[in-house]
Protein backbone atom coordinates (compact mmCIF):
# COMPACT_ATOMS: atom_id res chain seq x y z
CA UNK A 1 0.00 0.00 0.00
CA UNK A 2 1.22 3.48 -1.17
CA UNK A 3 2.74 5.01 2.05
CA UNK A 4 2.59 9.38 1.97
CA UNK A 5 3.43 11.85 5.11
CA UNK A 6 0.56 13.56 6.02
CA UNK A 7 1.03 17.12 6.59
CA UNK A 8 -1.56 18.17 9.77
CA UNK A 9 -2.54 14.54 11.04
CA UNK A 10 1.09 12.53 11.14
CA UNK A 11 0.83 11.00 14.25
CA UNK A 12 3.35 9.03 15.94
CA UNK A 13 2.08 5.53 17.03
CA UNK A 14 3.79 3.29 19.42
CA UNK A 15 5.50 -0.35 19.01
CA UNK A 16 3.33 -2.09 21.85
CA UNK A 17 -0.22 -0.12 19.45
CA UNK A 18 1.13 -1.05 16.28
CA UNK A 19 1.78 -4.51 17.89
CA UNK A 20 -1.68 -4.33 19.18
CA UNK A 21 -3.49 -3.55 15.78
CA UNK A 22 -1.48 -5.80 14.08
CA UNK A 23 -2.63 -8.32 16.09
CA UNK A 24 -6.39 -7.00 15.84
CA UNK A 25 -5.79 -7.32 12.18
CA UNK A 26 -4.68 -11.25 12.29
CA UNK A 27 -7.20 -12.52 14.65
CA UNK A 28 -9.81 -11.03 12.49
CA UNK A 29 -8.56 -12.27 9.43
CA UNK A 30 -8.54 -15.37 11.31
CA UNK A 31 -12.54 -15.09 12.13
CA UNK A 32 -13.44 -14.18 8.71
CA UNK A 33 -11.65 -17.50 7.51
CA UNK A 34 -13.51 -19.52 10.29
CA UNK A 35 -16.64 -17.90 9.11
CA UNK A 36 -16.54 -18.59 5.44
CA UNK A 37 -15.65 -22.40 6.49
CA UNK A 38 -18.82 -22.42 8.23
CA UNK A 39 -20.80 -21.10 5.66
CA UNK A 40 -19.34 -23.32 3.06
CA UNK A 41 -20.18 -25.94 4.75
CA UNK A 42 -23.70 -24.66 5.78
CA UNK A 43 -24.14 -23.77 1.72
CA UNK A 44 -22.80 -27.62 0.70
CA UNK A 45 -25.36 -28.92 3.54
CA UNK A 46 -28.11 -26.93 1.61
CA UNK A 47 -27.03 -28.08 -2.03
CA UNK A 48 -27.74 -31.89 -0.97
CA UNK A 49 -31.04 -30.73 0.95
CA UNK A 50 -32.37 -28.96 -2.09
CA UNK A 51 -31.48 -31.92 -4.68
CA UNK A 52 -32.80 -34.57 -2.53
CA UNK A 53 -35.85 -31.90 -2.08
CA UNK A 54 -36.36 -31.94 -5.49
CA UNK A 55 -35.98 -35.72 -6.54
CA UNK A 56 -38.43 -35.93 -4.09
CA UNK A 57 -40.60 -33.76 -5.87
CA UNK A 58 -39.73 -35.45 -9.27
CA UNK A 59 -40.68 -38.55 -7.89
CA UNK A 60 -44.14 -37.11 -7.20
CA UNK A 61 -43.38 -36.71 -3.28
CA UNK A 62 -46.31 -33.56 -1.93
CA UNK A 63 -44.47 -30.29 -1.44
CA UNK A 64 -45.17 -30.18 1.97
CA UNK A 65 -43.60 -33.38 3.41
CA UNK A 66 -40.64 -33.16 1.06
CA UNK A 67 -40.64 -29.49 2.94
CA UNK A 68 -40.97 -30.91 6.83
CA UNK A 69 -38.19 -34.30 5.41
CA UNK A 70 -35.54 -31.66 4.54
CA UNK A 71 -35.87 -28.98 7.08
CA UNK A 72 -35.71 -26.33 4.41
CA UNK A 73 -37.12 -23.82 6.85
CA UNK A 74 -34.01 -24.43 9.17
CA UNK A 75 -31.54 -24.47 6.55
CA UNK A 76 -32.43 -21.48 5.46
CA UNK A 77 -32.40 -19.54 8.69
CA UNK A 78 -29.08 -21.26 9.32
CA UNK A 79 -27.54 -20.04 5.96
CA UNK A 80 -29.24 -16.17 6.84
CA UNK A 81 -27.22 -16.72 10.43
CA UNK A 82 -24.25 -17.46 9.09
CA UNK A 83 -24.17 -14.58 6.07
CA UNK A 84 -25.15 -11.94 8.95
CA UNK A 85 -21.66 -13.60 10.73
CA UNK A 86 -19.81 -13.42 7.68
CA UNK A 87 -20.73 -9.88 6.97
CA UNK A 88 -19.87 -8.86 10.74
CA UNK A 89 -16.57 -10.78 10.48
CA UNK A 90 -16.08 -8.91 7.71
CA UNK A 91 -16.51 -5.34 8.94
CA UNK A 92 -13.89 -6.34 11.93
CA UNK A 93 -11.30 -7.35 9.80
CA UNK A 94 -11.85 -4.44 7.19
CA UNK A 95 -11.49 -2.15 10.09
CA UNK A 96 -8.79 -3.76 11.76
CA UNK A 97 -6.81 -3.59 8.23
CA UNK A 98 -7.72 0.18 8.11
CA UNK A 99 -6.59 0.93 11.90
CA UNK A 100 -3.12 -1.15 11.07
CA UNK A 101 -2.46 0.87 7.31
CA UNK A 102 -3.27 4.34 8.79
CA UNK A 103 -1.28 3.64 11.39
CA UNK A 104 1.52 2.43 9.36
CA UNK A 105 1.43 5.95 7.68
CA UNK A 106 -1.14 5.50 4.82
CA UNK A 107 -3.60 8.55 4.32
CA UNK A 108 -7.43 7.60 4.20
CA UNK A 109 -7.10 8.86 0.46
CA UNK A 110 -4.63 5.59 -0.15
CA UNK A 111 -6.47 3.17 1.87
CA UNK A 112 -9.81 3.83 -0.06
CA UNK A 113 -8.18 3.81 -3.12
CA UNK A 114 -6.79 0.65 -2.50
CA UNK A 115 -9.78 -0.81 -1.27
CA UNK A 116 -11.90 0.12 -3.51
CA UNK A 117 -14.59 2.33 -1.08
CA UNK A 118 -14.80 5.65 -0.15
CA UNK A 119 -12.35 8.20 2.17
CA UNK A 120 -15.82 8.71 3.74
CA UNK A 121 -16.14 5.09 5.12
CA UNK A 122 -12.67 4.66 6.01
CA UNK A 123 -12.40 7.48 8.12
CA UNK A 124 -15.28 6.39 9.89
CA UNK A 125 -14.20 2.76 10.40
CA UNK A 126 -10.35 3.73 11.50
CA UNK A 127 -12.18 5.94 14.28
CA UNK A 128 -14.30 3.06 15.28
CA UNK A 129 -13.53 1.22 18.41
CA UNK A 130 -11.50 -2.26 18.59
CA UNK A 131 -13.49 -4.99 19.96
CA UNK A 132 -12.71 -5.94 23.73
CA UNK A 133 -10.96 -9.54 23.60
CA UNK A 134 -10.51 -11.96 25.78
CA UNK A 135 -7.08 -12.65 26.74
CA UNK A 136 -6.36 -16.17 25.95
């Protein structure tokens, strides 16, 4: 990532911070992995659900048992939990990467660009809190 001095806002930032969003930055990363396992294996789950949902129906099964033999209705709440996760697990490590490339120096200009959103929405999510962890 492009690295400028800023002329007003250059900050100093500390080792043990930059250590610290570093860090942030990993075990987010980390999350968002997790996450997309999960739903991978929540959207393979669904794949087999819907194709033995619709032999049934081929074979001339009624709609509404092949419905109640599947648990559509569950799988698809499950898939809607796990895209809300995703999406959260997201944000966090979008912000985390922000926090650690300002920090490093980059202007909110560069990061945007780079990223491909606005300076608008990076500023706000470098000035957004970290998440309280627990320490392992």
């Amino acid at each position: 990532m492009p690295s400028r001095p800023h002329a007003a806002k250059s900050q100093r930032v500390s080792t043990a911070r930059m250590e610290l969003l570093r860090e942030e930055s990993i075990v987010s990363m980390r999350e968002l992995e997790e996450s997309i396992v999960r739903m991978r294996n929540q959207l393979k789950w669904l794949e087999t659900a819907l194709r033995r949902s619709r032999r049934m129906l081929e074979s001339g099964r009624l709609a509404g048992e092949m419905a109640t033999t599947a648990d559509l209705a569950g799988g698809r709440r499950a898939t809607s939990v796990f895209m809300r996760e995703i999406q959260a697990a997201r944000h966090r490590a979008q912000r985390a990467q922000f926090q650690l490339a300002a920090a490093e120096g980059s202007s909110m200009a560069d990061i945007a660009r780079v990223w491909g959103v606005s300076r608008q929405l990076v500023s706000r999510m470098v000035k957004e809190p970290m998440p309280r962890r627990k320490k392992a």
